[in-house]
N, C-alpha and C. Protein backbone atom coordinates (compact mmCIF):
# COMPACT_ATOMS: atom_id res chain seq x y z
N UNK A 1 -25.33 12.06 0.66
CA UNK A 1 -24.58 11.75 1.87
C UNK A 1 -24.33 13.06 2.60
N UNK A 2 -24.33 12.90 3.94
CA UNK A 2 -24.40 14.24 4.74
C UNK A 2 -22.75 14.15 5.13
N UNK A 3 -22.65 15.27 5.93
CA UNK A 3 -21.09 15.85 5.91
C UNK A 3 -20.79 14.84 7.45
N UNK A 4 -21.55 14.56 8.17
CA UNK A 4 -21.33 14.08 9.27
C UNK A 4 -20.97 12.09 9.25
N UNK A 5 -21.56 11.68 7.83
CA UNK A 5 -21.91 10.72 7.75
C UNK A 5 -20.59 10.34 6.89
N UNK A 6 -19.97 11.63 5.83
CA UNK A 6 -18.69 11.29 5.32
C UNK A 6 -17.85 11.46 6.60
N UNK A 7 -17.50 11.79 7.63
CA UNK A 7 -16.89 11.99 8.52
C UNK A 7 -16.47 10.77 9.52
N UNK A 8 -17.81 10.20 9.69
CA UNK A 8 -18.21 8.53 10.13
C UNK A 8 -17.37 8.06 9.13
N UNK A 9 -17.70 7.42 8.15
CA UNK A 9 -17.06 6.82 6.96
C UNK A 9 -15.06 6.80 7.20
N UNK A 10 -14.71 8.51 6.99
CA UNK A 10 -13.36 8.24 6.89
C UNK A 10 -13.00 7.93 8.32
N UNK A 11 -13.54 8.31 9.47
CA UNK A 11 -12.89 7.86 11.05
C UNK A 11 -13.46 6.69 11.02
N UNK A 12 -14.02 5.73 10.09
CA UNK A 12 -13.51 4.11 10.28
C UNK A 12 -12.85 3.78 9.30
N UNK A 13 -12.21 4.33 8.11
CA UNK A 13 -11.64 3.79 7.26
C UNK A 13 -9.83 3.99 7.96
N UNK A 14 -10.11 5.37 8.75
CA UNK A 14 -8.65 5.61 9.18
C UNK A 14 -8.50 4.53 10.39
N UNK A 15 -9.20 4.29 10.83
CA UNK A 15 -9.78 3.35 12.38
C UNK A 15 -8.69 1.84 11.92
N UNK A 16 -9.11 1.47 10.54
CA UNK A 16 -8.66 0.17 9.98
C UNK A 16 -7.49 0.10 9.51
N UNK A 17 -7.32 1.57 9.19
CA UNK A 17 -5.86 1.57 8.54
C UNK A 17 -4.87 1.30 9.82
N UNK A 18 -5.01 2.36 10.77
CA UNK A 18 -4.86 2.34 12.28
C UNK A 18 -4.47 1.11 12.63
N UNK A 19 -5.63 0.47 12.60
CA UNK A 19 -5.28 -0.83 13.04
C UNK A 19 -4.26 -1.69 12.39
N UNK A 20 -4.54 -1.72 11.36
CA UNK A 20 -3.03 -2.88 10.20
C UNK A 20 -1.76 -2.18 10.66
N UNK A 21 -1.89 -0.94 10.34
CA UNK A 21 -0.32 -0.65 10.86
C UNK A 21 0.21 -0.98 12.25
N UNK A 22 -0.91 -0.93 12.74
CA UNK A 22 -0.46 -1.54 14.04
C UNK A 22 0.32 -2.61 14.31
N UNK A 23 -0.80 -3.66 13.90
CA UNK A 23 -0.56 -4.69 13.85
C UNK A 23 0.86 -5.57 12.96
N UNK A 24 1.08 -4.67 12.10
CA UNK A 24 2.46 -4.92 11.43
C UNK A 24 3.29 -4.23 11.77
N UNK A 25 3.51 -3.51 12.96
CA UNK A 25 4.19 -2.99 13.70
C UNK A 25 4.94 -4.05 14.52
N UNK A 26 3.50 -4.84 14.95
CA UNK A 26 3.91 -5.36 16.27
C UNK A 26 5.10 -6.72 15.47
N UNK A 27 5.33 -7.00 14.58
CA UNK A 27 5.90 -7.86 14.01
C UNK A 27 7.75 -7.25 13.67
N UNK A 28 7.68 -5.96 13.94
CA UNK A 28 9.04 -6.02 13.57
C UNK A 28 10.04 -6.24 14.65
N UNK A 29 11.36 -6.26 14.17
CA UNK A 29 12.30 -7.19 14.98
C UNK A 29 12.49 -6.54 16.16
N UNK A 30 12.79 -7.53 17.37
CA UNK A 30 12.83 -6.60 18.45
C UNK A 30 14.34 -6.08 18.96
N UNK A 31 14.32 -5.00 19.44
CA UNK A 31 15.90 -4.77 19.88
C UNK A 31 16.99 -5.65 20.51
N UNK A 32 18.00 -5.68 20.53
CA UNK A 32 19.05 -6.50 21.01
C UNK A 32 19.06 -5.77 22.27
N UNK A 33 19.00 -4.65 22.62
CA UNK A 33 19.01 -4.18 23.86
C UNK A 33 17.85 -3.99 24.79
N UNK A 34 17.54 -4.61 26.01
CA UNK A 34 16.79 -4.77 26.50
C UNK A 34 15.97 -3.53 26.67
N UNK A 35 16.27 -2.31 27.41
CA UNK A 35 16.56 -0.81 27.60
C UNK A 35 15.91 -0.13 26.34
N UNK A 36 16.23 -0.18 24.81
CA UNK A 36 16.11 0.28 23.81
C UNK A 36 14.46 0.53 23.68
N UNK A 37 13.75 0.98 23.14
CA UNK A 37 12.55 0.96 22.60
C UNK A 37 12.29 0.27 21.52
N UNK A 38 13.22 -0.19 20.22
CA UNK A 38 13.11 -0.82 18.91
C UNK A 38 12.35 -0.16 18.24
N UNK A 39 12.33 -0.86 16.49
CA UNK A 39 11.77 -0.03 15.64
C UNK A 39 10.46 -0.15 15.49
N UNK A 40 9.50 -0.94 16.23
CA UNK A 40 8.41 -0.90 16.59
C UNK A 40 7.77 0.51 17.06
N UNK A 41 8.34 1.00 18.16
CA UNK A 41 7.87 1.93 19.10
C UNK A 41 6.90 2.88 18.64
N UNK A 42 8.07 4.05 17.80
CA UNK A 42 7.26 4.84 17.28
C UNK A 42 6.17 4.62 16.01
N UNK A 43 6.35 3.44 15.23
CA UNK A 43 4.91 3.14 14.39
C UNK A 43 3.80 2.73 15.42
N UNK A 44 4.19 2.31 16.05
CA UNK A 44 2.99 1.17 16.92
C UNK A 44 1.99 2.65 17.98
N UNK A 45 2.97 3.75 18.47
CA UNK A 45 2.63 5.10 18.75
C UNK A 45 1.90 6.31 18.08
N UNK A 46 1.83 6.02 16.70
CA UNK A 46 1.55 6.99 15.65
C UNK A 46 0.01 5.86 15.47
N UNK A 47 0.32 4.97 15.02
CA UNK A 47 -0.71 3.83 14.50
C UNK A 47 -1.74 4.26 15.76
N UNK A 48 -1.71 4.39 17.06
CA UNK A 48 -2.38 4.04 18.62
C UNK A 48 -3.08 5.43 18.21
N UNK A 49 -2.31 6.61 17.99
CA UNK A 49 -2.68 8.28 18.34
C UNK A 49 -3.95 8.33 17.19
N UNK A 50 -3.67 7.94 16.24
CA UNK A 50 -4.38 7.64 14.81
C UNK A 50 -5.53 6.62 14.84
N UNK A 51 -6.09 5.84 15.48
CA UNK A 51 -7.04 5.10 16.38
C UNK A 51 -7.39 5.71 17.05
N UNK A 52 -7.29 6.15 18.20
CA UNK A 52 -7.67 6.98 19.25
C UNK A 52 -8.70 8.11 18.20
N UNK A 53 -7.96 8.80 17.65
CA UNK A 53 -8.16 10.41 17.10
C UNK A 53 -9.34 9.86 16.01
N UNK A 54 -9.20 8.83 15.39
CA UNK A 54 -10.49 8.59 14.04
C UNK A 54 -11.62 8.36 15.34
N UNK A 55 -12.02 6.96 16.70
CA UNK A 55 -12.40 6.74 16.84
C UNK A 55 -13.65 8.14 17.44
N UNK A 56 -12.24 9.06 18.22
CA UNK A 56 -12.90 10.47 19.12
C UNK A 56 -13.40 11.29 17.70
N UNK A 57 -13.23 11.18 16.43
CA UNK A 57 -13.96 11.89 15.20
C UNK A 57 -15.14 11.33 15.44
N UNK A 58 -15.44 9.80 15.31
CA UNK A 58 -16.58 8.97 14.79
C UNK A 58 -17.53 9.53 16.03
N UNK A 59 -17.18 9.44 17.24
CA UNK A 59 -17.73 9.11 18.56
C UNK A 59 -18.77 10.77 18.56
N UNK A 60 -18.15 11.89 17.86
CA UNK A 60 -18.14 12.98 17.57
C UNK A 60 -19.08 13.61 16.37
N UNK A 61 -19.26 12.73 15.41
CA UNK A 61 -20.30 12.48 14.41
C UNK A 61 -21.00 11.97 14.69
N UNK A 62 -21.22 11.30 15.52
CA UNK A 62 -22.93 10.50 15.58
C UNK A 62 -23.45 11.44 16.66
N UNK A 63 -23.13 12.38 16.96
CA UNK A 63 -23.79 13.32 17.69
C UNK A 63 -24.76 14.11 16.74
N UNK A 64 -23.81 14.94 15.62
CA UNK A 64 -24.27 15.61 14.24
C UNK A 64 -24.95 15.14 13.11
N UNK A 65 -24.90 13.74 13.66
CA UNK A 65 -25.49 13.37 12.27
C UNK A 65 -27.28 13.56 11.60
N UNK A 66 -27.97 13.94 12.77
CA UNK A 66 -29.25 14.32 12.22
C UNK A 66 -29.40 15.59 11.74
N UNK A 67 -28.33 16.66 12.19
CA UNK A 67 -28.41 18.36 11.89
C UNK A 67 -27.84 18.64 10.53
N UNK A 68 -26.61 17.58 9.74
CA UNK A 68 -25.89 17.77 8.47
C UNK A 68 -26.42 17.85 7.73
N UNK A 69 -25.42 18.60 6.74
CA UNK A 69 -26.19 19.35 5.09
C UNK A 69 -25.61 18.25 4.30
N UNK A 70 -26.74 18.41 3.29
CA UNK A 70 -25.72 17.45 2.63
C UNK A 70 -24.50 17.81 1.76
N UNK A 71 -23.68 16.75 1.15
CA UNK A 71 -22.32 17.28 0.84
C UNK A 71 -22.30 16.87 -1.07
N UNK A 72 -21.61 17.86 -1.92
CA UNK A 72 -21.57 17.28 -2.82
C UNK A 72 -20.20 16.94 -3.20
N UNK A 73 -20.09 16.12 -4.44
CA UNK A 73 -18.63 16.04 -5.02
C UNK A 73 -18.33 17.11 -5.92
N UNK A 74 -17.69 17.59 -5.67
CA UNK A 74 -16.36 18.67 -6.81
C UNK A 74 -15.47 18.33 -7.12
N UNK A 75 -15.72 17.94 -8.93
CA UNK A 75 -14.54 17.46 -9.65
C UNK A 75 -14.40 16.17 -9.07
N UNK A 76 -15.15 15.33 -9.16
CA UNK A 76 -15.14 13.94 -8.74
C UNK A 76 -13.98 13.27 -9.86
N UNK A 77 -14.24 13.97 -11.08
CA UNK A 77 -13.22 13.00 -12.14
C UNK A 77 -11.95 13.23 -12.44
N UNK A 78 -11.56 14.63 -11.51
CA UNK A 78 -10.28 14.78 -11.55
C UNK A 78 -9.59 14.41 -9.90
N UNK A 79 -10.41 13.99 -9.13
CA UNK A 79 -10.28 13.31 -7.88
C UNK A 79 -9.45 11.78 -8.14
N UNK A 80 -11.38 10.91 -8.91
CA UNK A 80 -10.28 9.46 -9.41
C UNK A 80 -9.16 10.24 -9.76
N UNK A 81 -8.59 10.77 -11.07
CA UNK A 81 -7.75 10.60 -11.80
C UNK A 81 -6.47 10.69 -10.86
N UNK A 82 -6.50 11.67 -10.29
CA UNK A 82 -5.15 11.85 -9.40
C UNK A 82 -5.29 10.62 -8.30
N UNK A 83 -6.31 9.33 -7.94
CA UNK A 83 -5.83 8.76 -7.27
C UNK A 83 -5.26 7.26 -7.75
N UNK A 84 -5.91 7.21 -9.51
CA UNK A 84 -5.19 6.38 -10.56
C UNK A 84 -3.64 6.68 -10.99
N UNK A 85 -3.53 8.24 -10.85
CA UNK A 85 -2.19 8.47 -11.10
C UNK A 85 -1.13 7.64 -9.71
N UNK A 86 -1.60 8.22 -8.88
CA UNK A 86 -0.98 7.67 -7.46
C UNK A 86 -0.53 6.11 -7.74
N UNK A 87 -1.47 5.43 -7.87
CA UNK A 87 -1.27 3.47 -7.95
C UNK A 87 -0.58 3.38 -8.91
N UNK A 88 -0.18 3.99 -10.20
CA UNK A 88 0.52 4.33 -11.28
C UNK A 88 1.82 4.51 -10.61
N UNK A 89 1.62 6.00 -9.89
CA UNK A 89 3.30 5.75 -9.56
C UNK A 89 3.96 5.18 -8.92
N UNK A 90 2.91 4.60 -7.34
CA UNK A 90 3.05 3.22 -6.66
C UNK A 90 4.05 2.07 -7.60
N UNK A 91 3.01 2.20 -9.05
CA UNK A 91 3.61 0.36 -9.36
C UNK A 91 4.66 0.78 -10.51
N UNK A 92 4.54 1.80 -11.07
CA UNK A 92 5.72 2.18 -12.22
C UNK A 92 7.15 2.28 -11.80
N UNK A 93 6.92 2.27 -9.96
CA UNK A 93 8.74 2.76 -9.60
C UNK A 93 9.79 1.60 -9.76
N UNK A 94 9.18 0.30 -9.53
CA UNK A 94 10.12 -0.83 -9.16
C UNK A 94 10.91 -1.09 -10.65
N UNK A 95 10.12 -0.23 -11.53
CA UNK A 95 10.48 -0.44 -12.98
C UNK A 95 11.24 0.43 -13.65
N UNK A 96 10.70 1.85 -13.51
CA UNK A 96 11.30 3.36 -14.01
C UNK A 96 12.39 3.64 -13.43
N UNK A 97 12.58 3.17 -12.05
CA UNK A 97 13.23 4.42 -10.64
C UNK A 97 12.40 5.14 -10.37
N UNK A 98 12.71 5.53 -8.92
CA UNK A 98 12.28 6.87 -8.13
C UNK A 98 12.17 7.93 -8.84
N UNK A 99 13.93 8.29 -9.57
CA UNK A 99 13.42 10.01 -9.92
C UNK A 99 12.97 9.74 -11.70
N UNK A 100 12.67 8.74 -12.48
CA UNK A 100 12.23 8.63 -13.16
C UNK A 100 10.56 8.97 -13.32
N UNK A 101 10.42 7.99 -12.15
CA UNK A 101 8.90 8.09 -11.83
C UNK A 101 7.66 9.12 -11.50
N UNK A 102 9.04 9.67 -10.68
CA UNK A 102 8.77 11.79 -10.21
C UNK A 102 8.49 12.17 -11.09
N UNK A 103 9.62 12.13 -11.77
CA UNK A 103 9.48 13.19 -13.13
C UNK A 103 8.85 13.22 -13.73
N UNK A 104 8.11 12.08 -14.16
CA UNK A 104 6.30 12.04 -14.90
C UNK A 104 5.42 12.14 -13.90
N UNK A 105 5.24 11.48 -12.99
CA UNK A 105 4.16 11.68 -11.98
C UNK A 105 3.83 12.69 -11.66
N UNK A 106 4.93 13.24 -10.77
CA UNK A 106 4.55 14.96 -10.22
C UNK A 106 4.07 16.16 -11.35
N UNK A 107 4.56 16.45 -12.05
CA UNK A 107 3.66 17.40 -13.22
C UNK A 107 2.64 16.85 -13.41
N UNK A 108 2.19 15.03 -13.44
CA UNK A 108 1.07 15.24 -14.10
C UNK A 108 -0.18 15.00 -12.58
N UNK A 109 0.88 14.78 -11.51
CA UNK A 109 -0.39 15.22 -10.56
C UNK A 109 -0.75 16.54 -10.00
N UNK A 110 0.32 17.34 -10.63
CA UNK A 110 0.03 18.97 -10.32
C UNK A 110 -1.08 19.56 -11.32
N UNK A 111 -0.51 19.10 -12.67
CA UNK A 111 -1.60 19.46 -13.98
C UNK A 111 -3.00 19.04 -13.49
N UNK A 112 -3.21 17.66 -12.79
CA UNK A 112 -4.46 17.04 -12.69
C UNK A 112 -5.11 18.06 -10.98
N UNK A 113 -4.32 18.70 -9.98
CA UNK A 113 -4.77 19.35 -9.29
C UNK A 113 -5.11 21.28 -9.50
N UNK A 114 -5.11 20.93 -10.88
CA UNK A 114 -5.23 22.64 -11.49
C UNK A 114 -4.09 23.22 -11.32
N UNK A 115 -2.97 23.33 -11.19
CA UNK A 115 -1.87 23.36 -11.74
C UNK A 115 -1.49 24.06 -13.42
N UNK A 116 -1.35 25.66 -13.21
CA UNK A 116 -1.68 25.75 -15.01
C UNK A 116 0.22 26.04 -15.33
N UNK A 117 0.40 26.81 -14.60
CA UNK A 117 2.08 27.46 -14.65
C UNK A 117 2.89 26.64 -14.51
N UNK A 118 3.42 26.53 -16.03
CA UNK A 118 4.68 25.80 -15.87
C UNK A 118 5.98 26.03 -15.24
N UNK A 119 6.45 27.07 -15.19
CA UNK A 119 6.76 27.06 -14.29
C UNK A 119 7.22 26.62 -13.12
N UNK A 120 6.27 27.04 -12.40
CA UNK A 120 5.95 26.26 -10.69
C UNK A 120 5.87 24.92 -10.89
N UNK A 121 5.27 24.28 -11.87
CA UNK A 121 5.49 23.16 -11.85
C UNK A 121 7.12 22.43 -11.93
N UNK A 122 7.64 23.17 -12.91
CA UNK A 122 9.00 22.53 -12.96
C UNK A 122 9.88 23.08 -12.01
N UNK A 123 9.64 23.88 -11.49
CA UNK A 123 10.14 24.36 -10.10
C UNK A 123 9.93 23.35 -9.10
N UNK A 124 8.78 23.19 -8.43
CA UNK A 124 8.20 22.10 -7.73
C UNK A 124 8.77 20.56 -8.08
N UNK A 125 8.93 20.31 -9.24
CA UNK A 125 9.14 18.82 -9.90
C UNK A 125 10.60 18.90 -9.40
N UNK A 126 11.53 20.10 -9.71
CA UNK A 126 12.61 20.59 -9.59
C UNK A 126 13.21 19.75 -8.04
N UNK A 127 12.61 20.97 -7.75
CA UNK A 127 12.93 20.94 -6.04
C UNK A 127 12.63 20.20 -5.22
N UNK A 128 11.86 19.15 -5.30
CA UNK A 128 11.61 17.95 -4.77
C UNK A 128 12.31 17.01 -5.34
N UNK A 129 13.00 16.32 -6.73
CA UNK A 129 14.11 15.67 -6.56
C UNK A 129 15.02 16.24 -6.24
N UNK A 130 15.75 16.94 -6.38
CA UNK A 130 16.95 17.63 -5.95
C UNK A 130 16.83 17.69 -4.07
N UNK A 131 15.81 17.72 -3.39
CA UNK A 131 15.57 17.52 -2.25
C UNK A 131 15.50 15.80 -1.56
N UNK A 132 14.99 15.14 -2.54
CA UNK A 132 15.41 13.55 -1.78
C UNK A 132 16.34 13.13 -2.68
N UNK A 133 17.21 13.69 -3.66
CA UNK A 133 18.65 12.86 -4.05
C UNK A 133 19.34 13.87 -3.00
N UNK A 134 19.47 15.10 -2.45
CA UNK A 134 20.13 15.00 -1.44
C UNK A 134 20.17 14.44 -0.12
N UNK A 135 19.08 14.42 0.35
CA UNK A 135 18.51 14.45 1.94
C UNK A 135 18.61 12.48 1.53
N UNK A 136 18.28 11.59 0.81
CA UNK A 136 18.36 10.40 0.55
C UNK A 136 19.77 9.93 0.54
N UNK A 137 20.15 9.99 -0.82
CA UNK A 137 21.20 9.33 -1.37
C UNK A 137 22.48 9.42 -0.73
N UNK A 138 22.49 11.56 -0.68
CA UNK A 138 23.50 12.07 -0.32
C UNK A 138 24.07 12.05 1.23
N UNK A 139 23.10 12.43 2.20
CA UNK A 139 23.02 12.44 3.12
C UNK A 139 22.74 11.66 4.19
N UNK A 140 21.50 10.53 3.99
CA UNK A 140 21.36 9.40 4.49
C UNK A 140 22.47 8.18 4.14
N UNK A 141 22.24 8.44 2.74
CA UNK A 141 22.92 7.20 2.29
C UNK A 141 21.93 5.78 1.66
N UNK A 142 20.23 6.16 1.84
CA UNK A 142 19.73 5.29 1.40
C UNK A 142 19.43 5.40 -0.10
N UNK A 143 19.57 4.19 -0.26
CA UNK A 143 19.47 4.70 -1.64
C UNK A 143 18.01 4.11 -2.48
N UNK A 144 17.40 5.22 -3.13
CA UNK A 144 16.33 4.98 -3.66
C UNK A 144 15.65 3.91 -4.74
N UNK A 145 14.80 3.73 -5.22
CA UNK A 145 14.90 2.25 -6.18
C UNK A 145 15.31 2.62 -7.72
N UNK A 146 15.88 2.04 -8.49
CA UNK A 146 16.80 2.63 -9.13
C UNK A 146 16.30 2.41 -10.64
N UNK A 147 16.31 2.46 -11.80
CA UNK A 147 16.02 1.88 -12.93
C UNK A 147 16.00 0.87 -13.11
N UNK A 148 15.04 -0.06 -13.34
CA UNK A 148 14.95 -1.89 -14.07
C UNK A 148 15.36 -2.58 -12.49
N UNK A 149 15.15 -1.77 -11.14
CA UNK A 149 15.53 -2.32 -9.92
C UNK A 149 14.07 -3.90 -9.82
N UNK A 150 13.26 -3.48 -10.79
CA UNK A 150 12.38 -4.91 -10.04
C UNK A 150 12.59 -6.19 -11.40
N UNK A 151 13.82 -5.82 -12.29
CA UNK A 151 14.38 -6.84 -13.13
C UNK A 151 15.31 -8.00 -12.09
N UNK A 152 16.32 -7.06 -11.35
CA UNK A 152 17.43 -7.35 -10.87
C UNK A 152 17.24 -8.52 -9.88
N UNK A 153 17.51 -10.22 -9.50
CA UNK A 153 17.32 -10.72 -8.96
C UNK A 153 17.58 -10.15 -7.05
């Protein structure tokens, strides 16, 4: 596969994503105030810029696509792995909690991105909960999903 042709590929995969968000944009509730913009606005704006921008990639590759080198994979198996870890921590949260879930996830998606210093890792693991139990819990007030939260009726 040539570099122009992976390029095609992700400016329609982002093209589609683009689009759903859109489209489940357009479904959320609308403001009580006429005047207001609602919470539509800015997804339905980001979703539009993000369409636009994959389509002007694609439109942009089929120019290149007879001149590209081809492309190889590096570390294809530590690629999956960190994107098995991801759906892992996707579906482990409703069960573990948030900072439960961190706390295994993140080291082991740092370890899986070459990541050798522990350290930095527990620094990093560190400072990123301690950064959304403040900026979340503390400060917003939202509160994150919690232990055995997908038991709880």
């Amino acid at each position: 596969m040539n570099m122009a042709l992976a390029r095609i590929w992700l400016g329609g995969i982002l093209a589609i994503w683009a689009a759903v968000f859109f489209i489940m944009a357009v479904y959320f509730d609308k403001p009580l105030n006429p005047f207001d913009s609602g919470a539509a606005a800015f997804p339905m704006l980001i979703s539009a810029s993000l369409f636009i921008t994959a389509v002007w990639m694609m439109l942009q590759e089929f120019r290149r696509l007879p001149n590209s080198l081809p492309i190889k994979a590096k570390r294809f198996g530590a690629n999956i792995f960190s994107a098995v870890l991801i759906i892992l921590y996707a579906f482990s949260m409703p069960y573990a909690g948030y900072y439960l879930s961190t706390l295994v996830f993140v080291p082991a998606f740092l370890v899986a991105s070459n990541e050798r210093r522990w350290k930095w890792i527990i620094l990093i693991t560190a400072i990123l909960l301690l950064f959304n139990y403040l900026s979340f819990d503390r400060l917003l007030g939202v509160s994150l999903p919690k232990f055995g939260s997908a038991f709880v009726e």
